[in-house]
C-alpha atoms as a PDB file:
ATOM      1  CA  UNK A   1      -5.663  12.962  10.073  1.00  0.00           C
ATOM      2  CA  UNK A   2      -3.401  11.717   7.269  1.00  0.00           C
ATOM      3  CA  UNK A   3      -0.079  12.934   8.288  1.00  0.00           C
ATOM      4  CA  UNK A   4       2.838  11.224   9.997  1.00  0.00           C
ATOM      5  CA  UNK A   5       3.200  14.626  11.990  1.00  0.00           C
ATOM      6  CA  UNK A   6      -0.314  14.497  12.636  1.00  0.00           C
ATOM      7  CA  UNK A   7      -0.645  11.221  13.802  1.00  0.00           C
ATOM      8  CA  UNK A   8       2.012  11.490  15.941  1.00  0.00           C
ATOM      9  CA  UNK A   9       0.814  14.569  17.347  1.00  0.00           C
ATOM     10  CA  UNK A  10      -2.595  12.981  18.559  1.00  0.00           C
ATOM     11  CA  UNK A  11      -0.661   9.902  19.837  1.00  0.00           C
ATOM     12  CA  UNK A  12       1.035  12.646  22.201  1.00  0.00           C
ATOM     13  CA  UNK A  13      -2.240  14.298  22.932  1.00  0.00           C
ATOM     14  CA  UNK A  14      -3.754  10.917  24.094  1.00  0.00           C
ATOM     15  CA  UNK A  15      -0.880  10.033  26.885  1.00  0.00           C
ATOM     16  CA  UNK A  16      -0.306  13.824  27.669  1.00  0.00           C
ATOM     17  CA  UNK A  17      -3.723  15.121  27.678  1.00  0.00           C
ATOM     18  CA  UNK A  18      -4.537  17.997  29.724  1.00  0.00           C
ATOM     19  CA  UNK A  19      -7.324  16.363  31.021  1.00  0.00           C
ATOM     20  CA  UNK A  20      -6.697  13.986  33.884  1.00  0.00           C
ATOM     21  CA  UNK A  21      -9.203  11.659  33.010  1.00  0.00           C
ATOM     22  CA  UNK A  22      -8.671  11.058  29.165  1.00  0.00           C
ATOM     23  CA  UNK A  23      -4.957  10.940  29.924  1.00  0.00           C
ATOM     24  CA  UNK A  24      -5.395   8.172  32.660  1.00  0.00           C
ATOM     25  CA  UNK A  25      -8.034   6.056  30.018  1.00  0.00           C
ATOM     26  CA  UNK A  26      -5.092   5.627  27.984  1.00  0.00           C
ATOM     27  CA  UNK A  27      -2.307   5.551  30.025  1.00  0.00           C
ATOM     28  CA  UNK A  28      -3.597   2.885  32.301  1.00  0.00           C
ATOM     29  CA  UNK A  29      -3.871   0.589  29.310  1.00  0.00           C
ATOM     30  CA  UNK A  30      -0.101   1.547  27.938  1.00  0.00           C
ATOM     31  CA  UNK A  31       1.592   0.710  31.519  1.00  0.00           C
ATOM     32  CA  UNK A  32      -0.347  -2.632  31.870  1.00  0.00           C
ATOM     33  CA  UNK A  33       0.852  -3.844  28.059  1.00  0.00           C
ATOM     34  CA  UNK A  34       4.117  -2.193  28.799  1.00  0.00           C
ATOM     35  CA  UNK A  35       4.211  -4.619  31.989  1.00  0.00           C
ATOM     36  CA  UNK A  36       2.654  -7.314  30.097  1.00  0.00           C
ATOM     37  CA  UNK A  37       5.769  -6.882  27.638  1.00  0.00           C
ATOM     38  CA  UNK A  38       8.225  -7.248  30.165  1.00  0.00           C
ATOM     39  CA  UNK A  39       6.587 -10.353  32.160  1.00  0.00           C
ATOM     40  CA  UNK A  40       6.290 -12.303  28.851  1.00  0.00           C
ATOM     41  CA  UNK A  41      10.161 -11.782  28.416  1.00  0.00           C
ATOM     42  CA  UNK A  42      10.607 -12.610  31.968  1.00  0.00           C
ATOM     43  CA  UNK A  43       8.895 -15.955  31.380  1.00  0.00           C
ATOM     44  CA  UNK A  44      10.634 -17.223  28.889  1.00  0.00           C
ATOM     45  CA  UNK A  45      13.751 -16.023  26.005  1.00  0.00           C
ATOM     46  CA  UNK A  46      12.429 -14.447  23.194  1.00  0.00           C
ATOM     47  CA  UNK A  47      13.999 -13.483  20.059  1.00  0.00           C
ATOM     48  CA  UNK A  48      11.351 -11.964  18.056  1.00  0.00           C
ATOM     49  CA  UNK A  49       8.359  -9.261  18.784  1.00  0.00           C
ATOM     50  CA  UNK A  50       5.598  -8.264  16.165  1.00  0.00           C
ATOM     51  CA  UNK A  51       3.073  -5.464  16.670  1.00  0.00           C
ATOM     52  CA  UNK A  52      -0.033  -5.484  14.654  1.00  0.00           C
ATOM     53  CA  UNK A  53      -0.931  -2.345  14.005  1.00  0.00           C
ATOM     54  CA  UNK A  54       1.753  -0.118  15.639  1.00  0.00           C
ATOM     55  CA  UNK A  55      -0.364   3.154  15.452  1.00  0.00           C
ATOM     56  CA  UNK A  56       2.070   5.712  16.016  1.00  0.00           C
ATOM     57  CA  UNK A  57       4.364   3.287  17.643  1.00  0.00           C
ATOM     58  CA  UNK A  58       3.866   4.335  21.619  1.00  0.00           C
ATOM     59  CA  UNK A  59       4.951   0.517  22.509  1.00  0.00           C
ATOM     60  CA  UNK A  60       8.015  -0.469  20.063  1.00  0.00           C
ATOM     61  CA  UNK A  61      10.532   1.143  21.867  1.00  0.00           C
ATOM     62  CA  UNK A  62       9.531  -1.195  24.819  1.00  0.00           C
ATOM     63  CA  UNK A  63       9.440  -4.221  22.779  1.00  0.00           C
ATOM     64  CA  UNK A  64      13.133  -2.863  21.051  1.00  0.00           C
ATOM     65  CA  UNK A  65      14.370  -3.061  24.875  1.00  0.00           C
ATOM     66  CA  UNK A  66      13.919  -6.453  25.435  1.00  0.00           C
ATOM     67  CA  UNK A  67      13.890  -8.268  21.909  1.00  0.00           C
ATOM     68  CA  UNK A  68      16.087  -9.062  19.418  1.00  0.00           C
ATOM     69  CA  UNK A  69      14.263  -7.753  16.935  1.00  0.00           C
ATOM     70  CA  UNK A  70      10.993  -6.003  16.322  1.00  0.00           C
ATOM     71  CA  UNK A  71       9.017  -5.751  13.658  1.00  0.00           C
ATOM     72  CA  UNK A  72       5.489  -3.868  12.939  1.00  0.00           C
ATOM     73  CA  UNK A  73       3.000  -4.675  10.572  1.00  0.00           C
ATOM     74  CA  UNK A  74       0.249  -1.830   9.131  1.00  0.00           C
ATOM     75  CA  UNK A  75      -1.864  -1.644   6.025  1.00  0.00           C
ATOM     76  CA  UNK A  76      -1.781   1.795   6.373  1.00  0.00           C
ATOM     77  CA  UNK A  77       1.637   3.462   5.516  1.00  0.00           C
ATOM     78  CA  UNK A  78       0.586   6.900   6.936  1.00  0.00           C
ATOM     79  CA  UNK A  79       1.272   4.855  10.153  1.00  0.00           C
ATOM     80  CA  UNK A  80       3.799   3.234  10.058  1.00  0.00           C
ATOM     81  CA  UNK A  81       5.766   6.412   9.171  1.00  0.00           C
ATOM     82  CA  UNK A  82       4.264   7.784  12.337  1.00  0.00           C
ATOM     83  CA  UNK A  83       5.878   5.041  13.990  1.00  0.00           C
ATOM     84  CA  UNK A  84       8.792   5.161  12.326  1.00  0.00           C
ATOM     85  CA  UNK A  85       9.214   8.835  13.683  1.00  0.00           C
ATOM     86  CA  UNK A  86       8.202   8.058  17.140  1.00  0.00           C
ATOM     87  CA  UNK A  87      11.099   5.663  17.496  1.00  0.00           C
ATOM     88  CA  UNK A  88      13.934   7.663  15.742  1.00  0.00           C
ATOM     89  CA  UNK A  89      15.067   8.588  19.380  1.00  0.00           C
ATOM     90  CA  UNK A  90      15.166   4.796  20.640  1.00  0.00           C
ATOM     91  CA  UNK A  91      18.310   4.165  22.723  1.00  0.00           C
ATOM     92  CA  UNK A  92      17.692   0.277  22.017  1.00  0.00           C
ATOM     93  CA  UNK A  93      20.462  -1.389  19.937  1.00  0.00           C
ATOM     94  CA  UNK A  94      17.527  -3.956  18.593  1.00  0.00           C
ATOM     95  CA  UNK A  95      16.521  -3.133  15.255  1.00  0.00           C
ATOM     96  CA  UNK A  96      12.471  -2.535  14.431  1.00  0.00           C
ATOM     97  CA  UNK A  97      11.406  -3.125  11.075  1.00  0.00           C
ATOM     98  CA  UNK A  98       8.499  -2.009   9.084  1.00  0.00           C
ATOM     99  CA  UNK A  99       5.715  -3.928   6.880  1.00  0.00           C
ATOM    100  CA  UNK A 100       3.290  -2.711   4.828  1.00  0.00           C
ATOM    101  CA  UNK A 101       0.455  -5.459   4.396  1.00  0.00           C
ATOM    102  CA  UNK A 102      -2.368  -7.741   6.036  1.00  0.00           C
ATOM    103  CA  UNK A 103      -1.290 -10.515   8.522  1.00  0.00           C
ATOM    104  CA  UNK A 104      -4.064 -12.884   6.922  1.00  0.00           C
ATOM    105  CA  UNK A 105      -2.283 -12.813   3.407  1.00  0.00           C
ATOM    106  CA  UNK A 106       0.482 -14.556   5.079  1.00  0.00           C
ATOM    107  CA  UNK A 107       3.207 -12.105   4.838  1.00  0.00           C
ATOM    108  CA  UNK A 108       5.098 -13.344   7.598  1.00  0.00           C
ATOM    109  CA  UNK A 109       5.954 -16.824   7.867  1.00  0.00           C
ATOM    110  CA  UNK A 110       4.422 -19.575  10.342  1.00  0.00           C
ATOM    111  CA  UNK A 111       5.415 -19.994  13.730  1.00  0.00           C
ATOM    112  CA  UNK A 112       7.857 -17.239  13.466  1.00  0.00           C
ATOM    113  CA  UNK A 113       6.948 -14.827  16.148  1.00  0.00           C
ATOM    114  CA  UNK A 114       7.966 -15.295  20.264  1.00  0.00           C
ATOM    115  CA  UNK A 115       5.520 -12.181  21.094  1.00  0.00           C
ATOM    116  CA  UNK A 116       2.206 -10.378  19.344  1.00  0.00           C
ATOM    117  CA  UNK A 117       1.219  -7.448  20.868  1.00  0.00           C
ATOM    118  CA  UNK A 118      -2.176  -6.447  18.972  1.00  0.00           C
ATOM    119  CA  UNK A 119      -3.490  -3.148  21.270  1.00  0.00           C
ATOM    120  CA  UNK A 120      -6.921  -1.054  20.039  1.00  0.00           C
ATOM    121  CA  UNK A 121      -6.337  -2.720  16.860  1.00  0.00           C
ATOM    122  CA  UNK A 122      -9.583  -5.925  16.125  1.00  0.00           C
ATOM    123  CA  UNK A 123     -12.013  -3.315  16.724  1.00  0.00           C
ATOM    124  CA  UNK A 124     -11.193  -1.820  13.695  1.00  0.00           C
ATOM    125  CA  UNK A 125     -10.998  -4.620  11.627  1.00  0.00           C
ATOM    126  CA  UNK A 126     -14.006  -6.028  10.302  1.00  0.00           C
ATOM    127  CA  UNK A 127     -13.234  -9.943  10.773  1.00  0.00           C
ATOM    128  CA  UNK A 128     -11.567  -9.896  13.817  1.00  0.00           C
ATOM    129  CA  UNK A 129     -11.495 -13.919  13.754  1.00  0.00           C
ATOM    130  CA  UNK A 130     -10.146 -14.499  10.668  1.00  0.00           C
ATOM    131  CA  UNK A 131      -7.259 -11.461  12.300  1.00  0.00           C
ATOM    132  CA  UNK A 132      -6.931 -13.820  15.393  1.00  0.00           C
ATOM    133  CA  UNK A 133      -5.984 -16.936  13.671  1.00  0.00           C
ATOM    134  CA  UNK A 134      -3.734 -15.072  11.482  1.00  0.00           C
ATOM    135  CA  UNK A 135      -1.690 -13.760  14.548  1.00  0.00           C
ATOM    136  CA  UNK A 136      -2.128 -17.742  16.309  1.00  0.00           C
ATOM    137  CA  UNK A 137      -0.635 -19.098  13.192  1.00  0.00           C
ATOM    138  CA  UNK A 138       2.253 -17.010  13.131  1.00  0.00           C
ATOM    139  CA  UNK A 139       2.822 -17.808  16.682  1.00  0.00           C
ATOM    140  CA  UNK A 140       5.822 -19.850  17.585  1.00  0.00           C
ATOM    141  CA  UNK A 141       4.596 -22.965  19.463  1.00  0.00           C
ATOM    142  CA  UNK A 142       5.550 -21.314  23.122  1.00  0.00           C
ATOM    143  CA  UNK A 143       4.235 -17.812  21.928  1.00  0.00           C
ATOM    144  CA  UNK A 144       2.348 -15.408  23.909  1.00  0.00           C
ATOM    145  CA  UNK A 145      -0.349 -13.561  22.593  1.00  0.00           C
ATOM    146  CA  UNK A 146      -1.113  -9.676  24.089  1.00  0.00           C
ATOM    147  CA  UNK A 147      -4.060  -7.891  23.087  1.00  0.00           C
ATOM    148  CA  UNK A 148      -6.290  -4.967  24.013  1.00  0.00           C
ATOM    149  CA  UNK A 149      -9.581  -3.893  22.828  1.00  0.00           C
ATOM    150  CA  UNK A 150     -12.735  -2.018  23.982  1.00  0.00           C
ATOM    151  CA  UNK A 151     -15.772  -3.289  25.927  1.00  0.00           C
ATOM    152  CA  UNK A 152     -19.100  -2.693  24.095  1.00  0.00           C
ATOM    153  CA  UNK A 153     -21.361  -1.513  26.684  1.00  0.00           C
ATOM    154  CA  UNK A 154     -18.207   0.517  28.184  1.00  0.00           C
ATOM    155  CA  UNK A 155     -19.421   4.772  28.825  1.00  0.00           C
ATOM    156  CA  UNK A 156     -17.017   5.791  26.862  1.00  0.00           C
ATOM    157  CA  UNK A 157     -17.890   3.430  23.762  1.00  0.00           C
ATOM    158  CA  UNK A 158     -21.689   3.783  24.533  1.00  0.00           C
ATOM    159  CA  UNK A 159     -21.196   7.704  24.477  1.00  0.00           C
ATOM    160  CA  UNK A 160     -18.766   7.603  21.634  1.00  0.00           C
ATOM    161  CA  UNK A 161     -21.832   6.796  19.553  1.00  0.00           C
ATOM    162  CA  UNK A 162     -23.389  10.233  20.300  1.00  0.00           C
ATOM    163  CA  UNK A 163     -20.214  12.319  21.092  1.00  0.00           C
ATOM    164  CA  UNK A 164     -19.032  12.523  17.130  1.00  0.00           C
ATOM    165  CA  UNK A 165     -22.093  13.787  16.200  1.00  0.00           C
ATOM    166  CA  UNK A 166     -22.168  16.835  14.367  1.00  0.00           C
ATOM    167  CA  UNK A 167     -22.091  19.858  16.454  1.00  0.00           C
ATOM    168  CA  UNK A 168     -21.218  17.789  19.638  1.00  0.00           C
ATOM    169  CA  UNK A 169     -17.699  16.631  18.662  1.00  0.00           C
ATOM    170  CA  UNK A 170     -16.783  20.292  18.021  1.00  0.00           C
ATOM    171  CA  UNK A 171     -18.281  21.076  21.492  1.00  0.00           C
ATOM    172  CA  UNK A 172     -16.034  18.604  22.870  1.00  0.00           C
ATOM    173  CA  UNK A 173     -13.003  20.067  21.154  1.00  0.00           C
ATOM    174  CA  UNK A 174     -13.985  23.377  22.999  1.00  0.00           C
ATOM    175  CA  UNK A 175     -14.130  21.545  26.127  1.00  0.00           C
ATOM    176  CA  UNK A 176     -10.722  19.701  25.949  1.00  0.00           C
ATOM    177  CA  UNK A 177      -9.281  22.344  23.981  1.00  0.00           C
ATOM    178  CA  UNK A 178      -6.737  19.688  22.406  1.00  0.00           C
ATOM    179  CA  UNK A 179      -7.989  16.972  19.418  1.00  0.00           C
ATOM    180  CA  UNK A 180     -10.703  14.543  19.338  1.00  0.00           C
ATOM    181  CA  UNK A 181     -11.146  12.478  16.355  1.00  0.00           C
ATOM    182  CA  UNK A 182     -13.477   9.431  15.683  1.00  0.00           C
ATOM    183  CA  UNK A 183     -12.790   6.693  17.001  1.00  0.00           C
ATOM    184  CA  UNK A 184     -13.532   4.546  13.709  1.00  0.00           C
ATOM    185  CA  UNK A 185     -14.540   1.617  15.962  1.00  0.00           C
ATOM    186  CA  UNK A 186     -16.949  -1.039  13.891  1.00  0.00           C
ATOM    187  CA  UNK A 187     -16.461  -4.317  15.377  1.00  0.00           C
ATOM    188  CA  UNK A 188     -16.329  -3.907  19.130  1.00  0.00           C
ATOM    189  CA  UNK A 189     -16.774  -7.515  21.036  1.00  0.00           C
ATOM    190  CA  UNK A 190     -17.898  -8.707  23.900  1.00  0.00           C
ATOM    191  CA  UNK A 191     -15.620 -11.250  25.927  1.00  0.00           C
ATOM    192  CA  UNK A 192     -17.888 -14.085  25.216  1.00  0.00           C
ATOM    193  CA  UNK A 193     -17.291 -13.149  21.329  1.00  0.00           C
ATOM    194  CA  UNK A 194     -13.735 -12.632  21.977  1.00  0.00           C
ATOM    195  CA  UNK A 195     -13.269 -15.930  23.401  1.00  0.00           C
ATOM    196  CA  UNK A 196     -15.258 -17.623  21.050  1.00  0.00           C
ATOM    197  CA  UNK A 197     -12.872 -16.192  18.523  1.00  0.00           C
ATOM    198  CA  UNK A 198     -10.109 -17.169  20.553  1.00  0.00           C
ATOM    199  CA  UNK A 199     -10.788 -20.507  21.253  1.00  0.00           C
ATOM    200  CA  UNK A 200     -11.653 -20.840  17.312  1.00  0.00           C
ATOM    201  CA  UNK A 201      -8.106 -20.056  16.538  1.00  0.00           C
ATOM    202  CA  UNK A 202      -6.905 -22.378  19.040  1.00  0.00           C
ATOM    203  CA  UNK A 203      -5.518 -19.837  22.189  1.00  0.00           C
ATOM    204  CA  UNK A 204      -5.996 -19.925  25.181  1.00  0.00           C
ATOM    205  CA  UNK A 205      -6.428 -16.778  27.808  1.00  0.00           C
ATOM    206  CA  UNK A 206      -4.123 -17.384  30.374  1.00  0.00           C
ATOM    207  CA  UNK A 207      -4.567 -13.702  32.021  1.00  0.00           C
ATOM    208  CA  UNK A 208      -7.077 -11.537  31.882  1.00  0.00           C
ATOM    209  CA  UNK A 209      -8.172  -7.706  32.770  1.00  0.00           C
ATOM    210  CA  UNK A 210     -10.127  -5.014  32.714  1.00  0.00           C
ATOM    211  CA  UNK A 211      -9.480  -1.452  33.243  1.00  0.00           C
ATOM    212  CA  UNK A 212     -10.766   2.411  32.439  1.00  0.00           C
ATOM    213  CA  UNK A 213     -13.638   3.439  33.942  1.00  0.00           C
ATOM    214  CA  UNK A 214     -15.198   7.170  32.453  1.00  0.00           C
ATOM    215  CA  UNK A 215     -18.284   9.191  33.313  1.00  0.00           C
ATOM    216  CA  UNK A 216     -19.383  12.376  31.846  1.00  0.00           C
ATOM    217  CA  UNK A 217     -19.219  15.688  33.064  1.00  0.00           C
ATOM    218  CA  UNK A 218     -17.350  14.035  36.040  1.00  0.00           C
ATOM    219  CA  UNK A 219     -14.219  13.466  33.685  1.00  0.00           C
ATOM    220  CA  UNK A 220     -14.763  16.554  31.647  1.00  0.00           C
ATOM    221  CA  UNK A 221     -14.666  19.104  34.261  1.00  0.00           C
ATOM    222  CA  UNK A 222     -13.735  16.816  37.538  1.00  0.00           C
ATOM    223  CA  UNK A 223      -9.774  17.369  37.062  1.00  0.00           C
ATOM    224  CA  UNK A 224      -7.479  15.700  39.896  1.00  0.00           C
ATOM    225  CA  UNK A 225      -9.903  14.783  41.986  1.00  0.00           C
ATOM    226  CA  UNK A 226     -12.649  13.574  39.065  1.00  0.00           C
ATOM    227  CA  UNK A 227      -9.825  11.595  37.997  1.00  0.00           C
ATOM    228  CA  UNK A 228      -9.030   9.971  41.381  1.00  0.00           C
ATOM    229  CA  UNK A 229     -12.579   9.257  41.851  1.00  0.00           C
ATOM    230  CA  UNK A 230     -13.006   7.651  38.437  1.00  0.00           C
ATOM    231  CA  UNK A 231      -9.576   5.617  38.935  1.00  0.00           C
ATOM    232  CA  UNK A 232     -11.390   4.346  42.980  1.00  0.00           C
ATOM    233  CA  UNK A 233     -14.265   3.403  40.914  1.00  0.00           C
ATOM    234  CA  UNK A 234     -12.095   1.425  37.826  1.00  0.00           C
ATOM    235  CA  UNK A 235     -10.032  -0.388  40.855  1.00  0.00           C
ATOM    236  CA  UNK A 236     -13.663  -1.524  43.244  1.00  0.00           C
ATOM    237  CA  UNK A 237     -15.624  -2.937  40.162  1.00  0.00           C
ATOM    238  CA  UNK A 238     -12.755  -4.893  38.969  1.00  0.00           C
ATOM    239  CA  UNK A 239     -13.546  -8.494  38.884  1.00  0.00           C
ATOM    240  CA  UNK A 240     -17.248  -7.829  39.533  1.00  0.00           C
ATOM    241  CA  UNK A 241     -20.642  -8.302  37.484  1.00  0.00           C
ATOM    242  CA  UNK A 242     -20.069  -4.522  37.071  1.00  0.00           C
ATOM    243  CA  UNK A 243     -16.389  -4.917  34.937  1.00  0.00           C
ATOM    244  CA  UNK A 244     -18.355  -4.867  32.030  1.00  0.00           C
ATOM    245  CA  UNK A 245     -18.410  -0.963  32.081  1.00  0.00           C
ATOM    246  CA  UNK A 246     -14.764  -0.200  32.256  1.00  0.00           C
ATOM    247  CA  UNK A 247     -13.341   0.510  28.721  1.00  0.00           C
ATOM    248  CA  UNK A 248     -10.830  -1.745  27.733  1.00  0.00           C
ATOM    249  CA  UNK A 249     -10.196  -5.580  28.227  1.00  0.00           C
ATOM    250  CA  UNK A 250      -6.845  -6.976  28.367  1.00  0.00           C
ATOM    251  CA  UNK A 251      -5.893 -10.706  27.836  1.00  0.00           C
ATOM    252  CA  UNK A 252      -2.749 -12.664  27.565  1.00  0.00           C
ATOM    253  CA  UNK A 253      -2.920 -15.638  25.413  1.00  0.00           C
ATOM    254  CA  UNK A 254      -0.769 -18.547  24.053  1.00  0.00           C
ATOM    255  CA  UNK A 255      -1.538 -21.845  22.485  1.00  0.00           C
ATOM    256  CA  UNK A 256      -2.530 -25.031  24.605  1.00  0.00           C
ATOM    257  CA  UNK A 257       0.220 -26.776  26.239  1.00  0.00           C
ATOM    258  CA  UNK A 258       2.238 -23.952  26.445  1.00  0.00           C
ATOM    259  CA  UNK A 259       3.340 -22.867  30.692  1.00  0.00           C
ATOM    260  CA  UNK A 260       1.418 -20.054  32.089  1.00  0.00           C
ATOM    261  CA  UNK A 261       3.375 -17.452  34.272  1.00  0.00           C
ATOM    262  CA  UNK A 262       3.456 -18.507  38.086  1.00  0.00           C
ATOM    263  CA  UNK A 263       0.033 -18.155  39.871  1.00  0.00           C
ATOM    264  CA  UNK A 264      -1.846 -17.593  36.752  1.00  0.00           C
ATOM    265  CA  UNK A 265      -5.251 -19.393  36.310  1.00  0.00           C
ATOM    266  CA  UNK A 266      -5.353 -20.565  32.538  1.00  0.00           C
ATOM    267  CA  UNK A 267      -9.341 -19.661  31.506  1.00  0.00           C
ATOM    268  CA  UNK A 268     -10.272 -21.635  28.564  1.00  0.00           C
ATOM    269  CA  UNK A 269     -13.764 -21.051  29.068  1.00  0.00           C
ATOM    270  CA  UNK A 270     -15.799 -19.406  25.865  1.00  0.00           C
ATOM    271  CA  UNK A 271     -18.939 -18.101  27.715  1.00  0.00           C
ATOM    272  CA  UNK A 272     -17.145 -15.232  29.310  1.00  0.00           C
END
């Protein structure tokens, strides 16, 4: 997919899928960063949001309602004219700008950012770290830091490997009867390598989740009720040895010394 229109139509697809299951993967992980967006405003005043790599732009409106001003960053200009298009209807009065280029090169200038949201984006980037620093640089002293990316030994990641193989990805198309494109995933991390990166780049996780559980078949053809078994499942392993196979992890991040929301235990540790 190449297209503006086409992007934007599989953005749709993923948060309005007919299947229950593929449509609560992803929509699980939009409400918590929408929430996560909303909390870090809470917190503290904020002038400025950034999104690194906007995708289709599914989350600027929300960061248009309560910031200043918005701005998303892409090296890809195919999407950020998706996102342009998915935010033509926004009702927010903040304005949302559009960048074409690479955070590393230093396009935007230090400290100059209140909130980076960065959702499904590191595991397509091939140095994540030197990514990481990039968006802790740009930071503004009492920044926050929200970012999203797959699990490696997740279901869905550890069947992705097999599912776009020819002749099963167009079974799967038959199945869902909607599209399903590669993933292009090539540097999916563990936490402990996430945190290691992290703490390289000087942040520190001050909240952190997992969420998404998926098993075959069960999500294929389980509808409502393979869905509300999958979602049980997702909620009981939470926060247990066995969090490791829900799909995507979730953290909240800002540099040291800046205050943590209420109740939140700050988790500096690196060995995940």
């Amino acid at each position: 997919m190449s297209s503006a229109e086409d992007l934007v139509a599989l953005q749709r697809t993923l948060y309005a899928s007919r299947n229950p299951t593929r449509r609560y993967l992803h929509c699980a992980r939009r409400d918590w960063v929408r929430l996560e967006i909303t909390n870090a405003a809470e917190i503290s005043p904020v002038d400025q949001a950034l999104e690194v790599g906007p995708g289709s732009g599914v989350y600027l409106s929300s960061l248009a309602e309560v910031f200043d001003g918005v701005v998303a960053i892409d090296v890809e200009p195919g999407y950020l004219q998706a996102a342009a298009h998915l935010t033509d209807n926004s009702t927010s009065d903040s304005p949302i700008s559009f960048v074409q280029g690479d955070l590393i090169s230093g396009v935007l200038g230090r400290e100059s950012i209140d909130l980076i949201l960065c959702s499904e984006v590191i595991e397509h980037v091939e140095d994540s770290a030197s990514l990481i620093a990039a968006m802790a640089k740009t930071l503004k002293p009492q920044g926050t830091l929200i970012l999203t990316t797959p699990q490696p030994y997740s279901p869905v990641e550890l069947l992705g490997k097999i599912a776009f193989l020819p002749g099963i990805l167009q079974l799967l198309r038959l199945i869902y009867r909607e599209p399903i494109e590669p993933t292009g995933h090539i540097n999916v991390l563990s936490t402990a390598q996430l945190k290691a990166q992290f703490f390289a780049a000087d942040l520190v996780v001050v909240k952190e989740e997992r969420l998404g559980f998926y098993l075959p078949v069960i999500a294929e053809f389980g509808g409502r009720w393979g869905q509300g078994l999958l979602a049980a499942i997702d909620r009981a392993i939470q926060n247990t040895w066995l969090q490791g196979l829900l799909w995507t992890q979730c953290f909240v991040l800002k540099k040291p010394g800046s205050p943590a929301p209420s109740g939140v235990r700050v988790c500096s540790d690196v060995s995940g």
